[in-house]
PDB file of N, CA and C in Angstrom:
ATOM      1  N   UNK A   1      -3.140  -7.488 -16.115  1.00  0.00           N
ATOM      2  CA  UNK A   1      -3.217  -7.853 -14.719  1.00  0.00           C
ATOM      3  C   UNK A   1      -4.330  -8.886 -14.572  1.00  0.00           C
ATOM      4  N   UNK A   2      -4.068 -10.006 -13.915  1.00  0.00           N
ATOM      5  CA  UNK A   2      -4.783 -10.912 -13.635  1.00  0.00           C
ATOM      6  C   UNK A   2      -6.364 -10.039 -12.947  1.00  0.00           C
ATOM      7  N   UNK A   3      -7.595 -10.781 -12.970  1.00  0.00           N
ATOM      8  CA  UNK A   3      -8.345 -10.953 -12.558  1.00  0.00           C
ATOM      9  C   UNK A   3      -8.078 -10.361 -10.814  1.00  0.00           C
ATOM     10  N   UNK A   4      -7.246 -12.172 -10.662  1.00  0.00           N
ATOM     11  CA  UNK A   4      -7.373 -12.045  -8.960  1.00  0.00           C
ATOM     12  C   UNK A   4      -6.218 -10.763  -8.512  1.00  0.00           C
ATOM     13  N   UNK A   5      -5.355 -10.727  -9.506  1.00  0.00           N
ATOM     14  CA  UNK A   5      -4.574  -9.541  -8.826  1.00  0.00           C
ATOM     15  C   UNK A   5      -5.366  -8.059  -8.379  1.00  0.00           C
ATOM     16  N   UNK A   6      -5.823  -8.310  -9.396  1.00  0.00           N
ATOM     17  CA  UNK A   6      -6.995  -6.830  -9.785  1.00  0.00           C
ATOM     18  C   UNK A   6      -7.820  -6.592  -8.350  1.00  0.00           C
ATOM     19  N   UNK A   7      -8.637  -7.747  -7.708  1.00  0.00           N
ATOM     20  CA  UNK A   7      -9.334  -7.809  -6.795  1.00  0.00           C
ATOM     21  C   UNK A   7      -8.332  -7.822  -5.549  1.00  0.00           C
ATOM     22  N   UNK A   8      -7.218  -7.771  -5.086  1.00  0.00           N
ATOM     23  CA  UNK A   8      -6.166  -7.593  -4.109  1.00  0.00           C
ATOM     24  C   UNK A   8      -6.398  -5.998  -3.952  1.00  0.00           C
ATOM     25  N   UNK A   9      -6.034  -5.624  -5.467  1.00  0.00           N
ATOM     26  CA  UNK A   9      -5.045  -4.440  -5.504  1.00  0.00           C
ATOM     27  C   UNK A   9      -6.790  -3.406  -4.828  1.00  0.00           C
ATOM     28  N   UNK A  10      -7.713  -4.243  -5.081  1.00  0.00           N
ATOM     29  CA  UNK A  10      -8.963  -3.090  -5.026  1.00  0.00           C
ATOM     30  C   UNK A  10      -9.178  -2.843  -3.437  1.00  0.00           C
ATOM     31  N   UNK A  11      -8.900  -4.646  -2.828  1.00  0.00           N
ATOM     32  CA  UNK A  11      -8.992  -4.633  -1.288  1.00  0.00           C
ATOM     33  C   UNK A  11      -8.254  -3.504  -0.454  1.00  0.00           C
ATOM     34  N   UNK A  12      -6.736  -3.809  -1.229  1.00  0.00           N
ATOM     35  CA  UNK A  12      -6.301  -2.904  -0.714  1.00  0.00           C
ATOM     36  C   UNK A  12      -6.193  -1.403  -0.941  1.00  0.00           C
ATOM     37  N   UNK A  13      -6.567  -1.032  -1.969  1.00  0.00           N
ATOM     38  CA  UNK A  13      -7.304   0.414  -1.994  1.00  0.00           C
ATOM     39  C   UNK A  13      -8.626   1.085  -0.895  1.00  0.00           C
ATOM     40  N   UNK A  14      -9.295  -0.071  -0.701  1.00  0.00           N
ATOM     41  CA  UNK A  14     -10.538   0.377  -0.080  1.00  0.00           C
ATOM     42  C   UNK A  14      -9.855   0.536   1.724  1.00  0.00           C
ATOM     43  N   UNK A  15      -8.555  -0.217   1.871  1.00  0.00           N
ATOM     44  CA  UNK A  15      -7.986  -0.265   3.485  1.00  0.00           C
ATOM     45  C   UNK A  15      -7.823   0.924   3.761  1.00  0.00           C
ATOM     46  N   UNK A  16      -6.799   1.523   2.388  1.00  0.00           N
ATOM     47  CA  UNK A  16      -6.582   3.160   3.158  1.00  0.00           C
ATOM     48  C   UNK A  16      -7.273   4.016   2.566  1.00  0.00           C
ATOM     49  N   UNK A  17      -8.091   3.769   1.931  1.00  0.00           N
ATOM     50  CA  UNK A  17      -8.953   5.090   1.333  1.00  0.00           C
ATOM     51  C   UNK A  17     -10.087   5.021   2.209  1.00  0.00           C
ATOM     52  N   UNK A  18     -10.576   4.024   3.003  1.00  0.00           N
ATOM     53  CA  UNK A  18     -11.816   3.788   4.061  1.00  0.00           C
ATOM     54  C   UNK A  18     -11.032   3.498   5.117  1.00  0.00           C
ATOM     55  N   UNK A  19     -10.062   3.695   5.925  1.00  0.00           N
ATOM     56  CA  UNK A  19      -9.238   3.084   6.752  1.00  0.00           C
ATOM     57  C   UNK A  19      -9.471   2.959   8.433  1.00  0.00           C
ATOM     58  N   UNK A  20      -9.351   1.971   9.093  1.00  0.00           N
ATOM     59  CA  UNK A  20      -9.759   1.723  10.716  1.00  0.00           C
ATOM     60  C   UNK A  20      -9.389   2.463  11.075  1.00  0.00           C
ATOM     61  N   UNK A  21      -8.461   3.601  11.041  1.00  0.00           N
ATOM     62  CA  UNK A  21      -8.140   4.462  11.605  1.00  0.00           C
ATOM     63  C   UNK A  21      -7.714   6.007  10.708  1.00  0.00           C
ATOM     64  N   UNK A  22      -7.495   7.323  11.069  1.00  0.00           N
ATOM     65  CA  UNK A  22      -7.449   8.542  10.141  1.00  0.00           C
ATOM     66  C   UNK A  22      -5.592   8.003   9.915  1.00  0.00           C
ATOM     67  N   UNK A  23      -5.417   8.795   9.185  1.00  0.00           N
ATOM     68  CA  UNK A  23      -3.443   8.874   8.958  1.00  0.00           C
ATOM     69  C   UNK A  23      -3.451   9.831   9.848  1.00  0.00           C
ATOM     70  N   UNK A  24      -2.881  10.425  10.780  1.00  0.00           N
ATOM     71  CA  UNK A  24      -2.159  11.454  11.518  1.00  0.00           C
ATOM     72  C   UNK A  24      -0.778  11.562  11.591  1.00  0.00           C
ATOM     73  N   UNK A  25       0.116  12.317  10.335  1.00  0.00           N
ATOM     74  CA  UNK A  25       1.369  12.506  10.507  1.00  0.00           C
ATOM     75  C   UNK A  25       2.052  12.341  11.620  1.00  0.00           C
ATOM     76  N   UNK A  26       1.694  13.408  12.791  1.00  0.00           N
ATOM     77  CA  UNK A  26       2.331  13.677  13.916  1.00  0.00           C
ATOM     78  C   UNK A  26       2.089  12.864  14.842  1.00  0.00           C
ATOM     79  N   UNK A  27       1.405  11.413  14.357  1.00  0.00           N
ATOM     80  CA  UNK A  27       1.434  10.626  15.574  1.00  0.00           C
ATOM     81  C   UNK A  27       2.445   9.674  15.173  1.00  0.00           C
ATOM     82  N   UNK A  28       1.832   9.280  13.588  1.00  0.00           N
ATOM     83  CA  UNK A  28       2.783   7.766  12.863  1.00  0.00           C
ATOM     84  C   UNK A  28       2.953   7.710  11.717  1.00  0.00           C
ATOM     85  N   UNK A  29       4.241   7.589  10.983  1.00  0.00           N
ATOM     86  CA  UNK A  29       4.418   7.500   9.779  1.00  0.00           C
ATOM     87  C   UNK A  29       3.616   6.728   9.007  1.00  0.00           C
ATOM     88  N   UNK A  30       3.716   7.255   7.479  1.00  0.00           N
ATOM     89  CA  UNK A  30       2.877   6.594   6.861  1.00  0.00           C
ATOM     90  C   UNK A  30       2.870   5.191   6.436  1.00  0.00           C
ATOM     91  N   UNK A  31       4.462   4.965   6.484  1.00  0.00           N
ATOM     92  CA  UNK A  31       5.079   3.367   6.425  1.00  0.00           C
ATOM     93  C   UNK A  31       4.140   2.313   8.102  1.00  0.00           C
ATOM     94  N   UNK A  32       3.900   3.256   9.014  1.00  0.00           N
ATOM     95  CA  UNK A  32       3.332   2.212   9.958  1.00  0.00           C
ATOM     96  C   UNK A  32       1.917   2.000   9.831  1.00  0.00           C
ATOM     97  N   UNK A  33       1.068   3.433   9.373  1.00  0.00           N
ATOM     98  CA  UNK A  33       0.034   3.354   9.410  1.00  0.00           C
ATOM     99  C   UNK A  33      -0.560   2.646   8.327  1.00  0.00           C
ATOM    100  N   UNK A  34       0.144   2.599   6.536  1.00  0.00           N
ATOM    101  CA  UNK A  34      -0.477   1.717   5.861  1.00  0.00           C
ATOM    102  C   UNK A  34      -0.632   0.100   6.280  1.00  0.00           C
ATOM    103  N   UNK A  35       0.865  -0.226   7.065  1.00  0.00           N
ATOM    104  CA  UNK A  35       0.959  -1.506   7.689  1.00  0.00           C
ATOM    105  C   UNK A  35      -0.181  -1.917   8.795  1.00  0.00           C
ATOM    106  N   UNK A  36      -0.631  -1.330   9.312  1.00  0.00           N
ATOM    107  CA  UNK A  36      -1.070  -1.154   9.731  1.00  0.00           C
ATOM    108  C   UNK A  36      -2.798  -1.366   9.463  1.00  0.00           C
ATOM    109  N   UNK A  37      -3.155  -0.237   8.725  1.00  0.00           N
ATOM    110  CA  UNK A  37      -4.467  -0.809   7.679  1.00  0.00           C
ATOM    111  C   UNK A  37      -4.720  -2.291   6.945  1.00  0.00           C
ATOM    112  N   UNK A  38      -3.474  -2.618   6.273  1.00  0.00           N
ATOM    113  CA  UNK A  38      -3.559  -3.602   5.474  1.00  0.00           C
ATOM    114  C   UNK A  38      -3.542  -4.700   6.467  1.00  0.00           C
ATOM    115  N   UNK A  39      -2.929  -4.890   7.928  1.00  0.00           N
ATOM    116  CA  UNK A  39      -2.750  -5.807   8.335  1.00  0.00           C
ATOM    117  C   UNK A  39      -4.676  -6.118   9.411  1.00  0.00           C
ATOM    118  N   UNK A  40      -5.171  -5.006   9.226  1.00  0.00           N
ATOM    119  CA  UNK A  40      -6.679  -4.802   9.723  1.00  0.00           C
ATOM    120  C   UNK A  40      -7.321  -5.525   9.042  1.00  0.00           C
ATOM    121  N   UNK A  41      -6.711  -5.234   7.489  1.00  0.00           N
ATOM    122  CA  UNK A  41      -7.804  -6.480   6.351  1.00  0.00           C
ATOM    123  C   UNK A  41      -7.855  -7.699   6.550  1.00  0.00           C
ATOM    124  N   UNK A  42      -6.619  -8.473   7.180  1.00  0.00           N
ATOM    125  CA  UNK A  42      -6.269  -9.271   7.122  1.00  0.00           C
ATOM    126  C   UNK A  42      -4.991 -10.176   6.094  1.00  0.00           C
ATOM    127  N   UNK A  43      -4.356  -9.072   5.503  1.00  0.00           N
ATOM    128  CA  UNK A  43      -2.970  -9.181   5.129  1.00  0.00           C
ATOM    129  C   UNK A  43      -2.125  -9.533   6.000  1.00  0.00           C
ATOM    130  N   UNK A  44      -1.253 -10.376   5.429  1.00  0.00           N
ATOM    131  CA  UNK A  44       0.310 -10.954   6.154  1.00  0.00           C
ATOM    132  C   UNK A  44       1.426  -9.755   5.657  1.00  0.00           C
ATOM    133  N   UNK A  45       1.457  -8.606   6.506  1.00  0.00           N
ATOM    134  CA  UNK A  45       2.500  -8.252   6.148  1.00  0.00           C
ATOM    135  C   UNK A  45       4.246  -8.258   6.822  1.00  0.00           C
ATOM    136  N   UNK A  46       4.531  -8.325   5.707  1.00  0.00           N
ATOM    137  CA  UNK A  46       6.245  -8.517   6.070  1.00  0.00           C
ATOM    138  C   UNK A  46       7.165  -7.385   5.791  1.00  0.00           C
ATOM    139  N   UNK A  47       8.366  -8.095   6.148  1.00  0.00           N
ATOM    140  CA  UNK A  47       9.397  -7.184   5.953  1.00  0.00           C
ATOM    141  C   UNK A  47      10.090  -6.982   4.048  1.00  0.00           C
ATOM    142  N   UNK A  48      10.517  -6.497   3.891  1.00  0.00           N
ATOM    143  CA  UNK A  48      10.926  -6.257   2.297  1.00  0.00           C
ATOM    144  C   UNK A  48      12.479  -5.327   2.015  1.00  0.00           C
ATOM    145  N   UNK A  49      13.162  -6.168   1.825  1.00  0.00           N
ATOM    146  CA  UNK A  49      14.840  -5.830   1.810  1.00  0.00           C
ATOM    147  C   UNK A  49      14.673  -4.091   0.290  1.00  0.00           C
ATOM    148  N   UNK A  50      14.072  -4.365  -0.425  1.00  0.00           N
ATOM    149  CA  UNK A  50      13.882  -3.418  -1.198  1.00  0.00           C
ATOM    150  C   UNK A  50      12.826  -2.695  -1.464  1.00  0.00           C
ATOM    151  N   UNK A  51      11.806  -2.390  -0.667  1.00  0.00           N
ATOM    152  CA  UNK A  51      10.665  -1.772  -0.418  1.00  0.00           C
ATOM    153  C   UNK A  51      10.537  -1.071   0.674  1.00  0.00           C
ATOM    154  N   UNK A  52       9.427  -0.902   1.443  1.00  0.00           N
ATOM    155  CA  UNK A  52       9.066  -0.504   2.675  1.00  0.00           C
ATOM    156  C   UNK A  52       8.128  -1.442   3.306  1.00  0.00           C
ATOM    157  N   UNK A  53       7.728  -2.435   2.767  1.00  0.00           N
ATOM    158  CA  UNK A  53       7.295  -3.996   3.021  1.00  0.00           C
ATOM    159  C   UNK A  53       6.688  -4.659   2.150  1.00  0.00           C
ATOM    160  N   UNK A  54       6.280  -5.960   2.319  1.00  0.00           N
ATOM    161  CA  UNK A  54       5.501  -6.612   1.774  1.00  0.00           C
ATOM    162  C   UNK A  54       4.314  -7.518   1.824  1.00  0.00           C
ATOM    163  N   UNK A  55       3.577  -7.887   0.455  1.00  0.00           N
ATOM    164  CA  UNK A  55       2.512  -8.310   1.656  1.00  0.00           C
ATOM    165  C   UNK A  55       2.174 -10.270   0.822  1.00  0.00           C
ATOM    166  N   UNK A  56       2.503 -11.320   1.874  1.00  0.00           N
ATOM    167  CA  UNK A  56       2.534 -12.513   1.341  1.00  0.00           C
ATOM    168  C   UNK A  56       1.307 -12.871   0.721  1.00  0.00           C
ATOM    169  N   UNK A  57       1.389 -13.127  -0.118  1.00  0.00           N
ATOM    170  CA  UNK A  57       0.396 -14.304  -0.866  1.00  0.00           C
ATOM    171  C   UNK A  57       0.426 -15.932  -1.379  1.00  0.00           C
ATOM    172  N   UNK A  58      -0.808 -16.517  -0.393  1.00  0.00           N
ATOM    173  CA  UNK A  58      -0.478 -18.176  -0.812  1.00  0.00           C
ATOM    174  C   UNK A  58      -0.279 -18.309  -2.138  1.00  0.00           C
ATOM    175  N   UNK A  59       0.883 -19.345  -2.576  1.00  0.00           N
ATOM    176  CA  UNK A  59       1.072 -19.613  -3.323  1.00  0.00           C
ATOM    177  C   UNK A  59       0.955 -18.756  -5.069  1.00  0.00           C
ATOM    178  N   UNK A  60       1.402 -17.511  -4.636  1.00  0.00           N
ATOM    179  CA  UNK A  60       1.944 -16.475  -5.510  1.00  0.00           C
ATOM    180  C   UNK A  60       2.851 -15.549  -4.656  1.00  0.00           C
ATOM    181  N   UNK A  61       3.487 -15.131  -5.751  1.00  0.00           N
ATOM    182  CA  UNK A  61       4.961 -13.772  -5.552  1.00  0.00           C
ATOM    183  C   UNK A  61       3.841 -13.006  -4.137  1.00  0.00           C
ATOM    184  N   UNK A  62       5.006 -12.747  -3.337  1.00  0.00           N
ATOM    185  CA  UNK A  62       5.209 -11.446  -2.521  1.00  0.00           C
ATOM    186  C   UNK A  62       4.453  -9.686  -3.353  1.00  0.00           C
ATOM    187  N   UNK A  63       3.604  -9.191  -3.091  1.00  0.00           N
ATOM    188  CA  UNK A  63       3.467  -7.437  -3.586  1.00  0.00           C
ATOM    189  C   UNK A  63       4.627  -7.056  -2.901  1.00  0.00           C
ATOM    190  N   UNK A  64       5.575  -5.688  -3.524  1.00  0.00           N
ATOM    191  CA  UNK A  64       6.034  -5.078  -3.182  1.00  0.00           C
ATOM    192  C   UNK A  64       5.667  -3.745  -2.718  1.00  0.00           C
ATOM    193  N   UNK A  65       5.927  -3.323  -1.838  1.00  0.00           N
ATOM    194  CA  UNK A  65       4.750  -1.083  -1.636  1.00  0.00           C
ATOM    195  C   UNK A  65       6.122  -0.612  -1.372  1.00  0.00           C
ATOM    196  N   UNK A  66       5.825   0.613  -1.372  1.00  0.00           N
ATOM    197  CA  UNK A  66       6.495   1.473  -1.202  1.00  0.00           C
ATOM    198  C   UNK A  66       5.442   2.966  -0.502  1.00  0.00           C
ATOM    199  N   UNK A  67       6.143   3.652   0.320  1.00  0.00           N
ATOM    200  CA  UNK A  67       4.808   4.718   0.501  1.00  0.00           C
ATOM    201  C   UNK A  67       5.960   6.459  -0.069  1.00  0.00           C
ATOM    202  N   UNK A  68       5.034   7.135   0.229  1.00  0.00           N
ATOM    203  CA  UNK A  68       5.545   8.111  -0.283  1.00  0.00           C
ATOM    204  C   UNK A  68       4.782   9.571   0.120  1.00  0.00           C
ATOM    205  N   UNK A  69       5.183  10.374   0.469  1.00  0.00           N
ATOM    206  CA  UNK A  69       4.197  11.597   0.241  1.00  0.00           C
ATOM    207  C   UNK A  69       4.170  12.739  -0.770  1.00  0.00           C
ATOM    208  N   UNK A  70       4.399  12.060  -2.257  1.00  0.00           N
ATOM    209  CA  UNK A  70       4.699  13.062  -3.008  1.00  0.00           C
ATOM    210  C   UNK A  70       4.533  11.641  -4.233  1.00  0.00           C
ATOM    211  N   UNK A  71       3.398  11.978  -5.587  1.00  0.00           N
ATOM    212  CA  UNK A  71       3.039  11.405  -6.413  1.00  0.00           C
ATOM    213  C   UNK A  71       4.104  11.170  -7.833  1.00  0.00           C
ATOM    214  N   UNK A  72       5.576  12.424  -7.445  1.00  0.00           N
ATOM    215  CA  UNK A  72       6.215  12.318  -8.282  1.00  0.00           C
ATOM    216  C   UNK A  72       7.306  11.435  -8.212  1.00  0.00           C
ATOM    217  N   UNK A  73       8.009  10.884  -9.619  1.00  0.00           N
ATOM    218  CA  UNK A  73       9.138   9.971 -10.142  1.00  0.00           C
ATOM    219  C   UNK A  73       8.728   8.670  -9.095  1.00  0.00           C
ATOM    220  N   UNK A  74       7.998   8.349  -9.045  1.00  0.00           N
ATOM    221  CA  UNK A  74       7.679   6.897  -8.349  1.00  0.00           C
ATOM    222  C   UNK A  74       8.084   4.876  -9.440  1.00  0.00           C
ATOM    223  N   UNK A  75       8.604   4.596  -8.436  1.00  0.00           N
ATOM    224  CA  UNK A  75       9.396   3.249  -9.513  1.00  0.00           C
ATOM    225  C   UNK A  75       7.718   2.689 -10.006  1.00  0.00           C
ATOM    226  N   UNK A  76       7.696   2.471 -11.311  1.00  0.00           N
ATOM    227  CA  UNK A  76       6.469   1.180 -11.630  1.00  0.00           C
ATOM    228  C   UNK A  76       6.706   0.023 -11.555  1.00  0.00           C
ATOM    229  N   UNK A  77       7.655  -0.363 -11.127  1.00  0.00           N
ATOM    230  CA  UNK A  77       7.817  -1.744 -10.748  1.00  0.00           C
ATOM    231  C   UNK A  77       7.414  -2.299  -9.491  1.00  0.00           C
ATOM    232  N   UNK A  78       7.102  -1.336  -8.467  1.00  0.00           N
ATOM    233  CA  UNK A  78       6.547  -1.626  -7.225  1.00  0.00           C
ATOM    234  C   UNK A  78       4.928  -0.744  -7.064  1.00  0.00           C
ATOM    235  N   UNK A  79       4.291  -1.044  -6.140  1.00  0.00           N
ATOM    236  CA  UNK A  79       2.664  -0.392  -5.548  1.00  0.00           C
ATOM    237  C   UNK A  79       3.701   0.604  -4.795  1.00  0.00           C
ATOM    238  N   UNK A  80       2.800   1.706  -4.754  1.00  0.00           N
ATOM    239  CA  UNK A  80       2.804   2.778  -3.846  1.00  0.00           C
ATOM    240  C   UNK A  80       1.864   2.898  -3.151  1.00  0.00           C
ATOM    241  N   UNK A  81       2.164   3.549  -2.124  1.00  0.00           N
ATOM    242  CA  UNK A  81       0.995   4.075  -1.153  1.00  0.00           C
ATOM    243  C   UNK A  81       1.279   5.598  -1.058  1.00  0.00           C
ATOM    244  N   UNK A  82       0.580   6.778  -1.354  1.00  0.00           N
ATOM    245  CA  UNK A  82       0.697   7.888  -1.654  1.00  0.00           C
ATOM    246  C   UNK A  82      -0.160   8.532  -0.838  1.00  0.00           C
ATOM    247  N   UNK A  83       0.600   9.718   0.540  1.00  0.00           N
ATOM    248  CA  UNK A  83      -0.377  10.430   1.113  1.00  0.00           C
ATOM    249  C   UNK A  83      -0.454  12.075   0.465  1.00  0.00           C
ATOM    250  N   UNK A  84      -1.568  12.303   0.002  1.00  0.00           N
ATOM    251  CA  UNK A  84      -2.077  13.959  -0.149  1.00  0.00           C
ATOM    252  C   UNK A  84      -2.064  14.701   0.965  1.00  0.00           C
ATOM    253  N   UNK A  85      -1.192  15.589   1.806  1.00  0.00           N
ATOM    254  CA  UNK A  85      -1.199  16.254   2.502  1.00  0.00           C
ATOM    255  C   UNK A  85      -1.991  17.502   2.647  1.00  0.00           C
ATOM    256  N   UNK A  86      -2.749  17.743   1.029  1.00  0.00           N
ATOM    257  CA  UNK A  86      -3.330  18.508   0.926  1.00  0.00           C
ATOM    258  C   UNK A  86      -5.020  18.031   1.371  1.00  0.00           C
ATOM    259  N   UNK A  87      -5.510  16.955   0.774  1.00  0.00           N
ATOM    260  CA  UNK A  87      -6.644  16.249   0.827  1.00  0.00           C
ATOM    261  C   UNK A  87      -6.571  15.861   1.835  1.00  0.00           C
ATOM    262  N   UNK A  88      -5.534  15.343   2.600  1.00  0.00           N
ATOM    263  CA  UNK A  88      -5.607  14.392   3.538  1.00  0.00           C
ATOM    264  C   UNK A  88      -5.907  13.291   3.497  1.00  0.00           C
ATOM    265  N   UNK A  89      -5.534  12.721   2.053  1.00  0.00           N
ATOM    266  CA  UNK A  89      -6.420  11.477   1.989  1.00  0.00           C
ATOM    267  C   UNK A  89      -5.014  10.126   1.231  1.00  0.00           C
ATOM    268  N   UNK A  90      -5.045   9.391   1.243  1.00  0.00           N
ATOM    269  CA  UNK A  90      -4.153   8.231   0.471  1.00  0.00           C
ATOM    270  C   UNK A  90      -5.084   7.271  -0.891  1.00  0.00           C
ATOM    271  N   UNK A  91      -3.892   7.264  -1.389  1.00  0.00           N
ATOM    272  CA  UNK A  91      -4.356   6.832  -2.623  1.00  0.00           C
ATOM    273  C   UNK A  91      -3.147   5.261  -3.257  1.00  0.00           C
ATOM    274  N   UNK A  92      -3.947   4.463  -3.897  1.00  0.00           N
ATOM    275  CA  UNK A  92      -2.667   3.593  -4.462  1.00  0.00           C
ATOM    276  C   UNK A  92      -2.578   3.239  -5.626  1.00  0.00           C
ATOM    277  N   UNK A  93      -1.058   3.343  -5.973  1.00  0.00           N
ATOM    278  CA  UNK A  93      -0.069   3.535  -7.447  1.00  0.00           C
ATOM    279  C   UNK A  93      -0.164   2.139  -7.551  1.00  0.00           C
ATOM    280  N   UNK A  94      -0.912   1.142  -8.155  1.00  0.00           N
ATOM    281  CA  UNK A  94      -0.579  -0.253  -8.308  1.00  0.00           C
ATOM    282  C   UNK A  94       0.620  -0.378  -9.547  1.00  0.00           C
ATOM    283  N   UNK A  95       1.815  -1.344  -8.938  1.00  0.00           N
ATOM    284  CA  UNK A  95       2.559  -1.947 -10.051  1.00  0.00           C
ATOM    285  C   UNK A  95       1.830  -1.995 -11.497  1.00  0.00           C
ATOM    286  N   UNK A  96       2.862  -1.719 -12.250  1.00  0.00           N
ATOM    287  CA  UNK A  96       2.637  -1.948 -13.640  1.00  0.00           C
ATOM    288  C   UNK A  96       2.912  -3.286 -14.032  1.00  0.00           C
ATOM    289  N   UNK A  97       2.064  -3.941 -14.431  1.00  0.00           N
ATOM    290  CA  UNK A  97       1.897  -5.255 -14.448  1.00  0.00           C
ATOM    291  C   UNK A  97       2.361  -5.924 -16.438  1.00  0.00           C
ATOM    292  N   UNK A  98       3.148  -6.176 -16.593  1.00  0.00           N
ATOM    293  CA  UNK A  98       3.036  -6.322 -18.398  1.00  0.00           C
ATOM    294  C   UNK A  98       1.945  -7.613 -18.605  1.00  0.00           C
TER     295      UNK A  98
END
């Protein structure tokens, strides 16, 4: 993994693991609320025909996410966003990068 990818993938770790706002299931899914965070950082996020969105980068590929509330059989070809219902806390599955 590149350098600069590396430093994305960290930004966006620190959005929802420190996030402008708590996750609250019963208010908003987790698909709005990561969008949500990331778009606080200052991410462009979009829509994503095979994900749950995406987030643009000048002049490099689109990230793909996906969210999930359960750490198991997750694709490595895309980022996850993973909520612990137990912790209460989110965590992220970065793409496997060759």
């Amino acid at each position: 993994m590149t350098a600069n990818l590396t430093q994305i993938f960290q930004v966006i770790e620190d959005a929802i693991v420190k996030p402008p706002i708590p996750h609250e299931p019963y208010k908003h899914s987790l698909k709005a609320w990561a969008m949500y965070c990331l778009r606080d950082k200052g991410f462009i996020v979009v829509y994503a025909q095979n994900a749950d969105f995406a987030i643009e980068r000048k002049r490099a590929e689109k990230l793909y996410f996906k969210v999930s509330n359960s750490p198991d059989d997750l694709d490595s070809s895309l980022s996850w966003i993973v909520w612990d219902s137990v912790t209460k806390s989110a965590s992220l599955i970065p793409q496997k990068i060759d």
